[in-house]
C-alpha atoms as a PDB file:
ATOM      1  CA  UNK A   1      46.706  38.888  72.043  1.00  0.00           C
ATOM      2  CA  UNK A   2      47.206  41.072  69.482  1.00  0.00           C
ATOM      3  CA  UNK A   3      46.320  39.559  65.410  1.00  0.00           C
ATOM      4  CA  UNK A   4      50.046  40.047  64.130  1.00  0.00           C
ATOM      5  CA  UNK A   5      48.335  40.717  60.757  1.00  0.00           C
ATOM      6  CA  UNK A   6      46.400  43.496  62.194  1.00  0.00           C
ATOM      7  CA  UNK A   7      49.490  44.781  63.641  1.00  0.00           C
ATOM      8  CA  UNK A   8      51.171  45.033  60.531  1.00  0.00           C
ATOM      9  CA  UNK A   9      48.241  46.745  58.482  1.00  0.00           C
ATOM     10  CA  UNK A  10      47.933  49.597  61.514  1.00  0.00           C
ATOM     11  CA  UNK A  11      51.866  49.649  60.821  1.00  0.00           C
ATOM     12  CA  UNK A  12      51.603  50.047  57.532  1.00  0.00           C
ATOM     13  CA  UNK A  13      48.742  52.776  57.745  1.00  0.00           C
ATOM     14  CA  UNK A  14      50.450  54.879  59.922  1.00  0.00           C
ATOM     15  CA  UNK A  15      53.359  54.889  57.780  1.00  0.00           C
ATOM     16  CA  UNK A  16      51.283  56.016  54.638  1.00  0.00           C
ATOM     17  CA  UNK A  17      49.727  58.740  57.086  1.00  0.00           C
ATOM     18  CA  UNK A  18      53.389  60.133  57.928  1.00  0.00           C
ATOM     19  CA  UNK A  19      54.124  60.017  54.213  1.00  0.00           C
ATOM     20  CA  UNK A  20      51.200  61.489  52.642  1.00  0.00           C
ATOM     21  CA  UNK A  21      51.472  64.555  55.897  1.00  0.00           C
ATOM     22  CA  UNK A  22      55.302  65.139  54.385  1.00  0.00           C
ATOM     23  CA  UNK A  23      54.095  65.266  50.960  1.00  0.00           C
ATOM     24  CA  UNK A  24      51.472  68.048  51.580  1.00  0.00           C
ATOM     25  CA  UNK A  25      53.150  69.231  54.293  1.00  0.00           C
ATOM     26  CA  UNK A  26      56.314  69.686  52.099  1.00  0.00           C
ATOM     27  CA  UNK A  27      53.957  70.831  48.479  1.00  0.00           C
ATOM     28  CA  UNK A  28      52.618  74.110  50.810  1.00  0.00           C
ATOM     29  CA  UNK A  29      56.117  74.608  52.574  1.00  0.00           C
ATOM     30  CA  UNK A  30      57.708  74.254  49.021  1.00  0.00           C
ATOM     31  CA  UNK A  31      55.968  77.618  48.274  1.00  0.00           C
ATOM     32  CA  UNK A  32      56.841  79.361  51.215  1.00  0.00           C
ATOM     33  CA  UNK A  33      60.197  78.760  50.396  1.00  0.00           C
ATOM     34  CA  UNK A  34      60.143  79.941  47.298  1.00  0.00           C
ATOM     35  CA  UNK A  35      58.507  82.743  48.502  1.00  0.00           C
ATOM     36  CA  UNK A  36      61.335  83.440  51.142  1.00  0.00           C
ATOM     37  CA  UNK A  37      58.781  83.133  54.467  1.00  0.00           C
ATOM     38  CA  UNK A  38      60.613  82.363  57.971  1.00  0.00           C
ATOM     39  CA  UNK A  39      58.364  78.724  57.897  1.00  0.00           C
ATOM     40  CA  UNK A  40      59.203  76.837  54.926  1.00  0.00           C
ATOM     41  CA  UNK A  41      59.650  73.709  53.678  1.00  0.00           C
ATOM     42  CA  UNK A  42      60.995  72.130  57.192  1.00  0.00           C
ATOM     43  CA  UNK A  43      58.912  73.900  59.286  1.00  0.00           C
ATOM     44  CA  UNK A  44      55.874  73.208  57.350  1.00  0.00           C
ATOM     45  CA  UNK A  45      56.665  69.396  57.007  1.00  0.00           C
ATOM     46  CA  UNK A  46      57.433  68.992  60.952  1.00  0.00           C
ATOM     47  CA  UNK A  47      54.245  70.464  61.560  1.00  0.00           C
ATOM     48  CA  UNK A  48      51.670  68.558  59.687  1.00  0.00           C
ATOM     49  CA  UNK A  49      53.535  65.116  60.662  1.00  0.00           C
ATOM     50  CA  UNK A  50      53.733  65.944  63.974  1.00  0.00           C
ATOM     51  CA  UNK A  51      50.089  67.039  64.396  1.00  0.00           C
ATOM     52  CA  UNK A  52      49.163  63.133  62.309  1.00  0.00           C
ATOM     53  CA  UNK A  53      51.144  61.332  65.029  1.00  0.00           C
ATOM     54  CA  UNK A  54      49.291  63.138  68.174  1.00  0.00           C
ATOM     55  CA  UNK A  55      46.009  63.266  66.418  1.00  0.00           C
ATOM     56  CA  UNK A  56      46.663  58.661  65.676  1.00  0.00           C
ATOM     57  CA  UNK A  57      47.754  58.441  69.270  1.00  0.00           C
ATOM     58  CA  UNK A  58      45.499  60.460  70.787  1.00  0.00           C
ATOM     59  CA  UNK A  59      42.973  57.657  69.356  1.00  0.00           C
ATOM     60  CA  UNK A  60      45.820  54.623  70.104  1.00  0.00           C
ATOM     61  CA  UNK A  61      45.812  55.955  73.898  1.00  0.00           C
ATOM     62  CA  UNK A  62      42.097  56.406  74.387  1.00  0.00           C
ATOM     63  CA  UNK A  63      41.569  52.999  73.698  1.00  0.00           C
ATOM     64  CA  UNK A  64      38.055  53.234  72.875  1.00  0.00           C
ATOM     65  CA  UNK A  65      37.435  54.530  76.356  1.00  0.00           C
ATOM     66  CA  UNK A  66      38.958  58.076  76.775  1.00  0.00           C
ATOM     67  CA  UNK A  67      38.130  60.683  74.923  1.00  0.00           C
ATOM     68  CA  UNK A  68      40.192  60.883  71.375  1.00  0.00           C
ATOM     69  CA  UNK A  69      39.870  64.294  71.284  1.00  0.00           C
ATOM     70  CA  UNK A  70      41.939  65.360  74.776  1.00  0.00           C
ATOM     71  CA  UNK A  71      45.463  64.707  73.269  1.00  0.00           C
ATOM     72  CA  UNK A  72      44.743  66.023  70.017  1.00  0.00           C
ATOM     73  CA  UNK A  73      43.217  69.080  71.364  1.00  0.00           C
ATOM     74  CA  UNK A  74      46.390  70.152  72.321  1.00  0.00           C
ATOM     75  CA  UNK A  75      48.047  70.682  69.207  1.00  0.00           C
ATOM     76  CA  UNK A  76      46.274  73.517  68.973  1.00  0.00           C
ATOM     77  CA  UNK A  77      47.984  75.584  71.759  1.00  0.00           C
ATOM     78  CA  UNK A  78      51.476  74.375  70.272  1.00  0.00           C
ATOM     79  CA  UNK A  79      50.518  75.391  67.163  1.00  0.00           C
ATOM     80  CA  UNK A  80      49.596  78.565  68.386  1.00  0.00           C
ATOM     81  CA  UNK A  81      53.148  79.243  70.107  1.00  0.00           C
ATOM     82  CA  UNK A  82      54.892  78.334  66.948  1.00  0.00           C
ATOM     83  CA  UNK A  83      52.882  80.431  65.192  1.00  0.00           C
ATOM     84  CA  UNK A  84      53.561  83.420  67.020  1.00  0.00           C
ATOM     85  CA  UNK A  85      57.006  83.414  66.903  1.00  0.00           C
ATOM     86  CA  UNK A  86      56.487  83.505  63.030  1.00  0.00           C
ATOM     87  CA  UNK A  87      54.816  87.204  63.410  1.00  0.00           C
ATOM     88  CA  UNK A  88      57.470  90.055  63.790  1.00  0.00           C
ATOM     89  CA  UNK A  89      56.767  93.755  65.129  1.00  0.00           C
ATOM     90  CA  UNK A  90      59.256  95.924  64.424  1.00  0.00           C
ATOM     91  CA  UNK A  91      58.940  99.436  64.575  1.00  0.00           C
ATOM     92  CA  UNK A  92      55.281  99.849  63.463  1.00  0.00           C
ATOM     93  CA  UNK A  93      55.253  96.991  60.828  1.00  0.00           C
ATOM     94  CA  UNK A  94      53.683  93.991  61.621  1.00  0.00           C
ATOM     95  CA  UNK A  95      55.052  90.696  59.053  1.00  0.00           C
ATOM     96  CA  UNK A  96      54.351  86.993  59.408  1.00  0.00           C
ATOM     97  CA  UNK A  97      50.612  86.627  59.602  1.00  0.00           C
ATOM     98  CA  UNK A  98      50.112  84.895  56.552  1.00  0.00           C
ATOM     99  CA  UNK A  99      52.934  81.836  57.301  1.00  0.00           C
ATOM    100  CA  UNK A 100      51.249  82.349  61.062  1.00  0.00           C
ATOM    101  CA  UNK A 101      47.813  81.132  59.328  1.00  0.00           C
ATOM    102  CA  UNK A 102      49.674  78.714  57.304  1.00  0.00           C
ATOM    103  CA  UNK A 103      51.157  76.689  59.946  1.00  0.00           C
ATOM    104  CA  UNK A 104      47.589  76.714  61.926  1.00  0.00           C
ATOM    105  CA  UNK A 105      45.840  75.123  58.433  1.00  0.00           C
ATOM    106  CA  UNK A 106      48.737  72.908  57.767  1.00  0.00           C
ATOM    107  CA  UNK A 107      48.387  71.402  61.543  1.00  0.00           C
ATOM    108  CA  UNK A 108      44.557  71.222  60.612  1.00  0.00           C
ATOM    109  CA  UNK A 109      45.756  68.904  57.852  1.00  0.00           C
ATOM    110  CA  UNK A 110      47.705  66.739  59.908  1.00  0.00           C
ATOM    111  CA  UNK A 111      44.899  66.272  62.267  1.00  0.00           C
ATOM    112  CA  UNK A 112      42.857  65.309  59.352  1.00  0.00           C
ATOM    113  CA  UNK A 113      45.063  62.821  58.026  1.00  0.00           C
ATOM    114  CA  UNK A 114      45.917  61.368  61.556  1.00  0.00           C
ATOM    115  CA  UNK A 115      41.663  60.658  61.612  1.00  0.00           C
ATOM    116  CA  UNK A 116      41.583  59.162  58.487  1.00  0.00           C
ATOM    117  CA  UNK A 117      39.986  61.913  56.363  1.00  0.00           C
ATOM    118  CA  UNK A 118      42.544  61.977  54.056  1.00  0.00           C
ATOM    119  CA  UNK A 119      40.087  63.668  50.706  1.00  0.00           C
ATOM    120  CA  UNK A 120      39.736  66.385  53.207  1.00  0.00           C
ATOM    121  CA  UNK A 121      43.566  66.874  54.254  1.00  0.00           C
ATOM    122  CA  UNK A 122      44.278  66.602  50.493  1.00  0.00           C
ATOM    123  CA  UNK A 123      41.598  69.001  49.024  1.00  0.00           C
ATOM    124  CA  UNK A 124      42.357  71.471  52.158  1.00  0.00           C
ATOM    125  CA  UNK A 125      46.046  70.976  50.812  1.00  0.00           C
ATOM    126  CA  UNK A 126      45.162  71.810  47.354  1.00  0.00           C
ATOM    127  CA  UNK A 127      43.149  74.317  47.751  1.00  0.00           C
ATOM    128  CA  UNK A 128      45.218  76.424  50.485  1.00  0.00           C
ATOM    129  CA  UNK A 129      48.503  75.800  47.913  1.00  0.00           C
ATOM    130  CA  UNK A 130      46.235  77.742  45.419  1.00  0.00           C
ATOM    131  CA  UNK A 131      44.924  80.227  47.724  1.00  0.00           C
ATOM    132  CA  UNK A 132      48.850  81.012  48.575  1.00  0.00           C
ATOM    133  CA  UNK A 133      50.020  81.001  45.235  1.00  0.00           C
ATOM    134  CA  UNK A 134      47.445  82.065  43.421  1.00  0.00           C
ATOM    135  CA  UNK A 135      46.413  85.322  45.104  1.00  0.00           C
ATOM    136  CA  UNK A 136      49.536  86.625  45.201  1.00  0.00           C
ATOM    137  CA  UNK A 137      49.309  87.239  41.792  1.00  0.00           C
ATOM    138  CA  UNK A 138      45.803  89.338  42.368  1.00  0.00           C
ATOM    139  CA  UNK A 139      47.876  91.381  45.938  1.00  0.00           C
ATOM    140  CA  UNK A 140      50.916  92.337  42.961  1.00  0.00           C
ATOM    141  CA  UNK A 141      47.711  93.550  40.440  1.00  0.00           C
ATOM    142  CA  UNK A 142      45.974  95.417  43.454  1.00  0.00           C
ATOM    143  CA  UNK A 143      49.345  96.739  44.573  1.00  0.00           C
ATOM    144  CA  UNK A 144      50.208  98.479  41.487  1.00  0.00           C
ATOM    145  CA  UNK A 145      46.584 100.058  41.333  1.00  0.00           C
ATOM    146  CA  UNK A 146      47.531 101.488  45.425  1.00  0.00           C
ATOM    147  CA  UNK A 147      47.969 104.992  46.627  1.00  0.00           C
ATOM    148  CA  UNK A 148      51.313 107.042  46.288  1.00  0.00           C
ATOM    149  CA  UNK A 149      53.087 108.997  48.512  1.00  0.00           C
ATOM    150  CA  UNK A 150      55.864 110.742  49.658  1.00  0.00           C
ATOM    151  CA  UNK A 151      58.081 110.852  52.319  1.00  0.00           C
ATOM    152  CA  UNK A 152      60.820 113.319  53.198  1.00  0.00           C
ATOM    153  CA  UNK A 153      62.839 112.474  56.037  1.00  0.00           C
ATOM    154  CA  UNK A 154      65.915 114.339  57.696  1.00  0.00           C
ATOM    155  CA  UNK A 155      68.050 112.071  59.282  1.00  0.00           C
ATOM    156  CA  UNK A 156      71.471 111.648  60.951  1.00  0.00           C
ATOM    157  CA  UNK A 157      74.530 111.316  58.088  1.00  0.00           C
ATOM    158  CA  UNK A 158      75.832 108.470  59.087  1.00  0.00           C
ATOM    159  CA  UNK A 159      76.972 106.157  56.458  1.00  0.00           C
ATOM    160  CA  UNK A 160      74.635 103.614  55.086  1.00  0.00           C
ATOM    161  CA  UNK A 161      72.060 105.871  56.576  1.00  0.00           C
ATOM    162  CA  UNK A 162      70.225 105.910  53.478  1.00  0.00           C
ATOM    163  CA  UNK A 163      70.166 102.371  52.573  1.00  0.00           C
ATOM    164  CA  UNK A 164      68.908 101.354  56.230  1.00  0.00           C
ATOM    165  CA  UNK A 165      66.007 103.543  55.578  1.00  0.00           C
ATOM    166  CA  UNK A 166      65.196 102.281  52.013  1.00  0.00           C
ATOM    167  CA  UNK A 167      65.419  98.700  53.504  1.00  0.00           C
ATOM    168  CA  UNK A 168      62.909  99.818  56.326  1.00  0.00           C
ATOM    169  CA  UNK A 169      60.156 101.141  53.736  1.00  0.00           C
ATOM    170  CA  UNK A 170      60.826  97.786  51.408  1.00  0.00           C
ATOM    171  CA  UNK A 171      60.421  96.149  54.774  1.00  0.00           C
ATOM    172  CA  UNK A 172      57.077  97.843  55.544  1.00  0.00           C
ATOM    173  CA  UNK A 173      55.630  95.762  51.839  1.00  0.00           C
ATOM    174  CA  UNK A 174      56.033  99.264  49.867  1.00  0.00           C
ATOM    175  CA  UNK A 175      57.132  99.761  46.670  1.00  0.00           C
ATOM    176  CA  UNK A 176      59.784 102.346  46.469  1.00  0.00           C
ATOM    177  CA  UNK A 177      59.435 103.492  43.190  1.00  0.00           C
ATOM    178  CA  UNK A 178      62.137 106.718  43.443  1.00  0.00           C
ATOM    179  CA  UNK A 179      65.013 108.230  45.968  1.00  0.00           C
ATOM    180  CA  UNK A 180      66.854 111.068  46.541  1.00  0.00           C
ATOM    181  CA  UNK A 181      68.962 112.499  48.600  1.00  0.00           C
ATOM    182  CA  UNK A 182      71.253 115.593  49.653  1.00  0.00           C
ATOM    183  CA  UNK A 183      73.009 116.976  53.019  1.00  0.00           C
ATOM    184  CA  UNK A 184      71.478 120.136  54.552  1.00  0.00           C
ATOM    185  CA  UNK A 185      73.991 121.631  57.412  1.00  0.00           C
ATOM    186  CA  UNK A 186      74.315 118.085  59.581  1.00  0.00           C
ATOM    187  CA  UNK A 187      71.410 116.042  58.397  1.00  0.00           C
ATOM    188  CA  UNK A 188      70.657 113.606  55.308  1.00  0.00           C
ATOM    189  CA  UNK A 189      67.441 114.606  53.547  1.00  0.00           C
ATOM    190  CA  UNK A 190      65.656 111.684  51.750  1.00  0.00           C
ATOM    191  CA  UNK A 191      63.002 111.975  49.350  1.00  0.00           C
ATOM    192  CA  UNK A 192      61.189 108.540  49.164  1.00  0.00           C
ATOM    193  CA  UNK A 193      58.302 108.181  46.847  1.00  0.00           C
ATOM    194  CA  UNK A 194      56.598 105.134  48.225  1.00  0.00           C
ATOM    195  CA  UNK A 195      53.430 103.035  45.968  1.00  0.00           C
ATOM    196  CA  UNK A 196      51.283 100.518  47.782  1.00  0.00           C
ATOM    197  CA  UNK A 197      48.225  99.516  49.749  1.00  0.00           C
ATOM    198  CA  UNK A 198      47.175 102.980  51.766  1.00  0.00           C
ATOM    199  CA  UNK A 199      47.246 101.283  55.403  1.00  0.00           C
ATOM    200  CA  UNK A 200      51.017 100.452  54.551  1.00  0.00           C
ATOM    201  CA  UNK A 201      51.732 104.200  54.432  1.00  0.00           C
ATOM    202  CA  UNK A 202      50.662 105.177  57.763  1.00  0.00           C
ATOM    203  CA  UNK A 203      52.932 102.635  59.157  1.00  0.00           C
ATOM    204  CA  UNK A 204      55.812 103.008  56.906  1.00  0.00           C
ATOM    205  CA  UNK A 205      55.929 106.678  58.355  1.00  0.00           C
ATOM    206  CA  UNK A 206      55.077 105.402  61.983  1.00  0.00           C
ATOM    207  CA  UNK A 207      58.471 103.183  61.218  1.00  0.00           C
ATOM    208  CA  UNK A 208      60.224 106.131  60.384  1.00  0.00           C
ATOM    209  CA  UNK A 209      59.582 108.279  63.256  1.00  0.00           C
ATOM    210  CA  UNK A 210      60.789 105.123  65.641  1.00  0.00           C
ATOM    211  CA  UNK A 211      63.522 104.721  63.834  1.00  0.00           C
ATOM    212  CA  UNK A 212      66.893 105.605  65.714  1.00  0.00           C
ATOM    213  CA  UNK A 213      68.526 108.181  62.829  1.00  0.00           C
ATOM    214  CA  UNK A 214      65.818 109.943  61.843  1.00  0.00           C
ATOM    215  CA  UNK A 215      65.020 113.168  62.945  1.00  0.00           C
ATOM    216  CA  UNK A 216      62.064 114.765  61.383  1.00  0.00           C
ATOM    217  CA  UNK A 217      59.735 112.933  58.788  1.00  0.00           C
ATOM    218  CA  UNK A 218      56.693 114.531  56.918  1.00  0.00           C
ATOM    219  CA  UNK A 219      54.643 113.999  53.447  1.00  0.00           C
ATOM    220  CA  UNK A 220      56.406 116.664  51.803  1.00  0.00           C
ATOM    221  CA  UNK A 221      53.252 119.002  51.032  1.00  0.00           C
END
């Protein structure tokens, strides 16, 4: 029978386990929130305590016989689900990679506070809350030193036309830096001068030739 001591402290431990996955869980969805990313603070938090609670059971249901790993092992795949409905494809633009790659780390931390290796799961934390944060300051400074270009479009003149479009390029992660438009016979002309990392060009225009309204859309040269 069971020590009831022993019982308590395992109690006790896995209670500190599901705390100390909300709190990093919650620190690295904190800045996805601010950041205004589809997995935040929620998200983020579910994960890595759900991933502690399969990786301490996967061990409780072994029982020093099974292997550990077989439970745990397939966090993994769910992971993987969850983080594919986090990546959007829309019309040539591709968004959600990074909180994709976030949820897959932040499960990673779970699993390594659910096996005890908590200085891991916290430097991992640490260090993946700096990579986020941090380096988004050095993609804004590499951003501003990106390629120009522009983009006239002739489109259909419906109303809001031009906004929907603008919203599409701001979409793509370029910076529109001017706009202007006119009406030729029955289309809208825009005049979009876009600024921003070169491979974003190619598929802001690919966006604009799927796009339902437009008509016509070249570099203007």
């Amino acid at each position: 029978m069971p020590n009831p001591s022993m019982v308590q402290a395992l109690r006790l431990e896995l209670w500190l386990q599901v705390i100390l996955a909300t709190l990093l869980g919650g620190a690295i969805g904190l800045e996805r929130e601010l950041s205004g990313k589809p997995a935040g603070l929620r998200t983020n938090i579910l994960i890595c305590v759900g991933a502690t609670l399969f990786t301490v059971l996967s061990y409780k249901l072994s029982l020093g016989r099974g292997d550990p790993a077989r439970v745990a092992a397939q966090i993994l795949p769910g992971v993987g689900f969850i983080g594919a409905g986090t990546i959007l494809h829309a019309r040539g633009s591709i968004t959600g990679l990074t909180s994709a790659a976030t949820i897959w780390v932040v499960a990673a931390i779970g699993m390594a506070i659910g096996a005890g290796a908590y200085t891991d799961a916290i430097g991992t934390a640490i260090l993946v809350m700096l990579i986020l944060a941090g380096l988004g300051y050095v993609e804004t400074f590499v951003a501003r030193r990106a390629t120009s270009s522009r983009l006239l479009v002739h489109a259909k003149a419906d109303v809001g036309t031009l906004d929907e479009l603008e919203t599409l390029l701001r979409r793509s992660g370029l910076t529109v830096s001017r706009v202007e438009s006119r009406r030729e016979n029955v289309d809208l002309v825009c005049e979009f001068e876009l600024r921003g990392p070169k491979r974003l060009h190619d598929q802001a225009k690919l966006a604009m030739l799927h796009h339902p309204l437009v008509r016509t859309v070249s570099t203007g040269e």
